[in-house]
N, C-alpha and C. Protein backbone atom coordinates (compact mmCIF):
# COMPACT_ATOMS: atom_id res chain seq x y z
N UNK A 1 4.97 -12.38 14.59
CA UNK A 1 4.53 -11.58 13.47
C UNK A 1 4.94 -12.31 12.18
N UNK A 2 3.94 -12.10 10.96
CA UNK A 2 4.36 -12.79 10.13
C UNK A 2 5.03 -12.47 9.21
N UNK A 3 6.09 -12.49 8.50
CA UNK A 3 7.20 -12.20 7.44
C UNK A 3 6.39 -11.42 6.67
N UNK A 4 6.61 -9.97 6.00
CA UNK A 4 6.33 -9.23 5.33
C UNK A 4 6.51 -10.11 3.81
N UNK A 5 6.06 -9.63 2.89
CA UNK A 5 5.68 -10.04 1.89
C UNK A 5 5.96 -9.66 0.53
N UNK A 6 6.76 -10.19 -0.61
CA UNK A 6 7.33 -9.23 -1.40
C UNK A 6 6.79 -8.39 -2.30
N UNK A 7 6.20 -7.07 -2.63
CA UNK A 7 5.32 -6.62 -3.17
C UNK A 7 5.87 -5.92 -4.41
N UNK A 8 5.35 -5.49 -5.09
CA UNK A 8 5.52 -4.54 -6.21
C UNK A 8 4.61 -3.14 -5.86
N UNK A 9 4.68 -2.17 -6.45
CA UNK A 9 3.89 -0.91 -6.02
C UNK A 9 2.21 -1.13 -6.33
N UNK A 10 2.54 -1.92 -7.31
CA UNK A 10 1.38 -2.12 -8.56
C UNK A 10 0.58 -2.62 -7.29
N UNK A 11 0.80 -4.18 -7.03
CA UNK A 11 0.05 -5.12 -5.96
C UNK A 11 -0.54 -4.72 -4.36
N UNK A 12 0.65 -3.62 -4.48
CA UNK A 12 -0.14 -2.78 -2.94
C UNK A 12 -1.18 -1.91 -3.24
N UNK A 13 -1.34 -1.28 -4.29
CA UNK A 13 -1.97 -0.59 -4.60
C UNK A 13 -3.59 -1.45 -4.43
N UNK A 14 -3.44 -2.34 -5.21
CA UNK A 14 -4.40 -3.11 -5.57
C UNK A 14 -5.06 -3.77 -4.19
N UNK A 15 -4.37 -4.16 -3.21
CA UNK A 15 -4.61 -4.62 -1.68
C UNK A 15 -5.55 -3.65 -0.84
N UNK A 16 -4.93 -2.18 -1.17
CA UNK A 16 -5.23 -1.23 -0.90
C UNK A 16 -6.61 -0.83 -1.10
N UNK A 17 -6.92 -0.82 -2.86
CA UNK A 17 -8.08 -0.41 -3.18
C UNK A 17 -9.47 -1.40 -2.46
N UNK A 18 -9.43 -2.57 -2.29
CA UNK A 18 -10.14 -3.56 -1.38
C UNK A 18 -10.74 -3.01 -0.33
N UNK A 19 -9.91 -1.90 0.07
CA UNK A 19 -10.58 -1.15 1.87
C UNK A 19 -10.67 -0.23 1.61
N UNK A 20 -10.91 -0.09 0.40
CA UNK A 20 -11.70 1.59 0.04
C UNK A 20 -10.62 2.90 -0.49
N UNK A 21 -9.23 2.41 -0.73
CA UNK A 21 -8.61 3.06 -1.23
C UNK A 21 -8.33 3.49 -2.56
N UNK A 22 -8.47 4.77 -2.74
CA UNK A 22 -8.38 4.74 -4.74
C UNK A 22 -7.61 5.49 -5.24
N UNK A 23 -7.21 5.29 -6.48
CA UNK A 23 -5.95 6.05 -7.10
C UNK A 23 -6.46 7.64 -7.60
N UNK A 24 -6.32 8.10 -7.02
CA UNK A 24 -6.49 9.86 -7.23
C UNK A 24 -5.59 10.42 -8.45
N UNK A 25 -4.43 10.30 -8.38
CA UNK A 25 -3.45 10.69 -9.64
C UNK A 25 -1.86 10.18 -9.51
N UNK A 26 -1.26 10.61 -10.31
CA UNK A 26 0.19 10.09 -10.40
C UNK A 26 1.47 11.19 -10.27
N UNK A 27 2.41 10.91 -9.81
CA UNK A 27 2.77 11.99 -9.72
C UNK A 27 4.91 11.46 -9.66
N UNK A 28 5.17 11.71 -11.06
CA UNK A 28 6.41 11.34 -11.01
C UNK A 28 6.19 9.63 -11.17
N UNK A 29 7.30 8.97 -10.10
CA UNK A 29 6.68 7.64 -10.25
C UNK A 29 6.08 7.31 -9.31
N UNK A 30 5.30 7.94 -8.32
CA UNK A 30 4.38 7.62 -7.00
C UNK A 30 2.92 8.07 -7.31
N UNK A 31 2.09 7.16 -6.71
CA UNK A 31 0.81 6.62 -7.34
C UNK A 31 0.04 7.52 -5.99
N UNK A 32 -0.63 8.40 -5.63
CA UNK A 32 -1.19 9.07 -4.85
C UNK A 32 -2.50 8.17 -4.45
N UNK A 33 -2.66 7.85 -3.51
CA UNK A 33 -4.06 6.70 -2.68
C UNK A 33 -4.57 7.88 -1.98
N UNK A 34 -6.27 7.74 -2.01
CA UNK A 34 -6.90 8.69 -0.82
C UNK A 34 -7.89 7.52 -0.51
N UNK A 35 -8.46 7.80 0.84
CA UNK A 35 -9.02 6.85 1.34
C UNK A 35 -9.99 8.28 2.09
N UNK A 36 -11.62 7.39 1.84
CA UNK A 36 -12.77 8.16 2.27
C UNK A 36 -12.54 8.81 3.37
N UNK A 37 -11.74 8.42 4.60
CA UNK A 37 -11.16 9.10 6.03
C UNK A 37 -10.32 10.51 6.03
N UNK A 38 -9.78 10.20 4.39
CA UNK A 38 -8.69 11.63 4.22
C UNK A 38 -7.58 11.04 4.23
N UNK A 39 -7.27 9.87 4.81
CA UNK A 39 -6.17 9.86 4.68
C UNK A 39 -5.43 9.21 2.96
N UNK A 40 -4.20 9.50 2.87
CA UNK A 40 -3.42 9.80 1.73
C UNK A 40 -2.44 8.90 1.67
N UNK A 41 -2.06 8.26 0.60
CA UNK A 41 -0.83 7.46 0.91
C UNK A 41 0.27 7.55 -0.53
N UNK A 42 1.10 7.94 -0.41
CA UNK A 42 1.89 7.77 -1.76
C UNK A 42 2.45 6.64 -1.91
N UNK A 43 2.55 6.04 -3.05
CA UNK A 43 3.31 4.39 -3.06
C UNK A 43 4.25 4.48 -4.66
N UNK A 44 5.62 4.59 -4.37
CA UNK A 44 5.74 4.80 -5.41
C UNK A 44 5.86 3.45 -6.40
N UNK A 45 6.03 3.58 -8.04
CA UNK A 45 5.61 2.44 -8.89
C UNK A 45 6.86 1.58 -9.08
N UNK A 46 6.97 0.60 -8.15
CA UNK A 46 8.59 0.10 -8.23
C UNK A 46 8.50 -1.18 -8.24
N UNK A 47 8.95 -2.66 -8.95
CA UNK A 47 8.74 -3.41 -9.05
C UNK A 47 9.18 -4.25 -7.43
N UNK A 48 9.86 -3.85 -6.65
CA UNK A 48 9.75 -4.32 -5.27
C UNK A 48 9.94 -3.77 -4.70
N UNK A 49 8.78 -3.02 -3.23
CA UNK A 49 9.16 -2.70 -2.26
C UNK A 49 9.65 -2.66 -1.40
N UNK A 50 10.53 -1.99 -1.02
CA UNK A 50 12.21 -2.20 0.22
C UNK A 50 10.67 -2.53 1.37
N UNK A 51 11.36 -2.96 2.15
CA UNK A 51 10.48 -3.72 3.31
C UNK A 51 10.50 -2.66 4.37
N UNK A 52 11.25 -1.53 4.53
CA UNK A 52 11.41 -0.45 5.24
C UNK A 52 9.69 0.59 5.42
N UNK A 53 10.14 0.61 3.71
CA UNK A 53 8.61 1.56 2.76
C UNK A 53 7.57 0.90 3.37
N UNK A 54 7.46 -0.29 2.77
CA UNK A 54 5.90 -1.49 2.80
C UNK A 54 5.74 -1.09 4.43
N UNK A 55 6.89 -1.82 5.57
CA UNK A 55 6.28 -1.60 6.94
C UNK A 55 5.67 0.09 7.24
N UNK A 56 5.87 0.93 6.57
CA UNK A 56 5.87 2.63 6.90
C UNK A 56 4.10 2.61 6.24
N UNK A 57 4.31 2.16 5.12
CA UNK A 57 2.73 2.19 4.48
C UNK A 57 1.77 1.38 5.40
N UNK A 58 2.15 0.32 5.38
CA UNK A 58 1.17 -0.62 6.31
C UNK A 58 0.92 -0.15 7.61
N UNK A 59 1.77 0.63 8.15
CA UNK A 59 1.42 1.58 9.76
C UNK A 59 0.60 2.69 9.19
N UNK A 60 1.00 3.42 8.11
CA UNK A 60 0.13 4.75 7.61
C UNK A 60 -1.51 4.43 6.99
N UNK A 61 -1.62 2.92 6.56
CA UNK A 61 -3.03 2.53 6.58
C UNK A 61 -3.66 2.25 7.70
N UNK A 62 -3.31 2.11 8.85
CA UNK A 62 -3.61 1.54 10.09
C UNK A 62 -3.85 -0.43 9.85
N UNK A 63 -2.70 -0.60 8.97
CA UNK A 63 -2.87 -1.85 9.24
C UNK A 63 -2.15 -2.61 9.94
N UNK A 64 -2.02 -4.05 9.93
CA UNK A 64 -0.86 -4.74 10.38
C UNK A 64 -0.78 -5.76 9.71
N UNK A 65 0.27 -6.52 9.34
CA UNK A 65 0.91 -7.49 8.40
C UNK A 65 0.19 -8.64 8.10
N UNK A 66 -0.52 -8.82 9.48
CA UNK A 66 -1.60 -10.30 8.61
C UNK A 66 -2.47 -9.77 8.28
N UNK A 67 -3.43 -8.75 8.01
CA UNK A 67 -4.35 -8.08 7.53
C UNK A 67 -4.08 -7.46 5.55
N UNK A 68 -2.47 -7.17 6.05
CA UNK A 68 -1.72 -6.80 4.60
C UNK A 68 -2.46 -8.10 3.93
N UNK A 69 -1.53 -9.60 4.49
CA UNK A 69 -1.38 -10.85 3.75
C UNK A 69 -2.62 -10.96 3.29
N UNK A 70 -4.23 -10.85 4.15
CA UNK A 70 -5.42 -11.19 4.04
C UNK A 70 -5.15 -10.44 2.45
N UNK A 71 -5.61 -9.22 2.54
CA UNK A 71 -6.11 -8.08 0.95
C UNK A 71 -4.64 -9.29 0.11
N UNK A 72 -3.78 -9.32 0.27
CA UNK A 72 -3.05 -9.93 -1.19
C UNK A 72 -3.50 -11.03 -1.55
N UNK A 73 -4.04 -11.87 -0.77
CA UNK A 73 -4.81 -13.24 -1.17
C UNK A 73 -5.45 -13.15 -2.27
């Protein structure tokens, strides 16, 4: 598996929106994502994501880590 990747909230967000995810509203400092399926993702706005969070998000998109790397390219 390939080494997770150091992100900011901002940059996942942005990876995110690529597969159809969009910023719905804000809330505190977490950025609310809905995706056409329903599903929901909160990411909050932090200049680096603990690698704990990022792996929890990247399972809650149904992704996996080289797919992450692909959208940050």
């Amino acid at each position: 598996m390939p080494p997770l990747p150091v992100l900011s909230g901002d940059a996942f967000v942005k990876a995110m929106e690529r597969i159809g995810y969009r910023w719905v509203h804000t809330r505190g400092s977490h950025m609310i994502l809905a995706h056409t399926s329903g599903q929901r993702l909160s990411v909050p706005r932090h200049r680096e994501l603990d690698r704990g969070l990022l792996r929890r998000l990247i399972r809650d998109a149904d992704l996996t880590v080289q797919q992450l790397l692909e959208l940050v390219k």
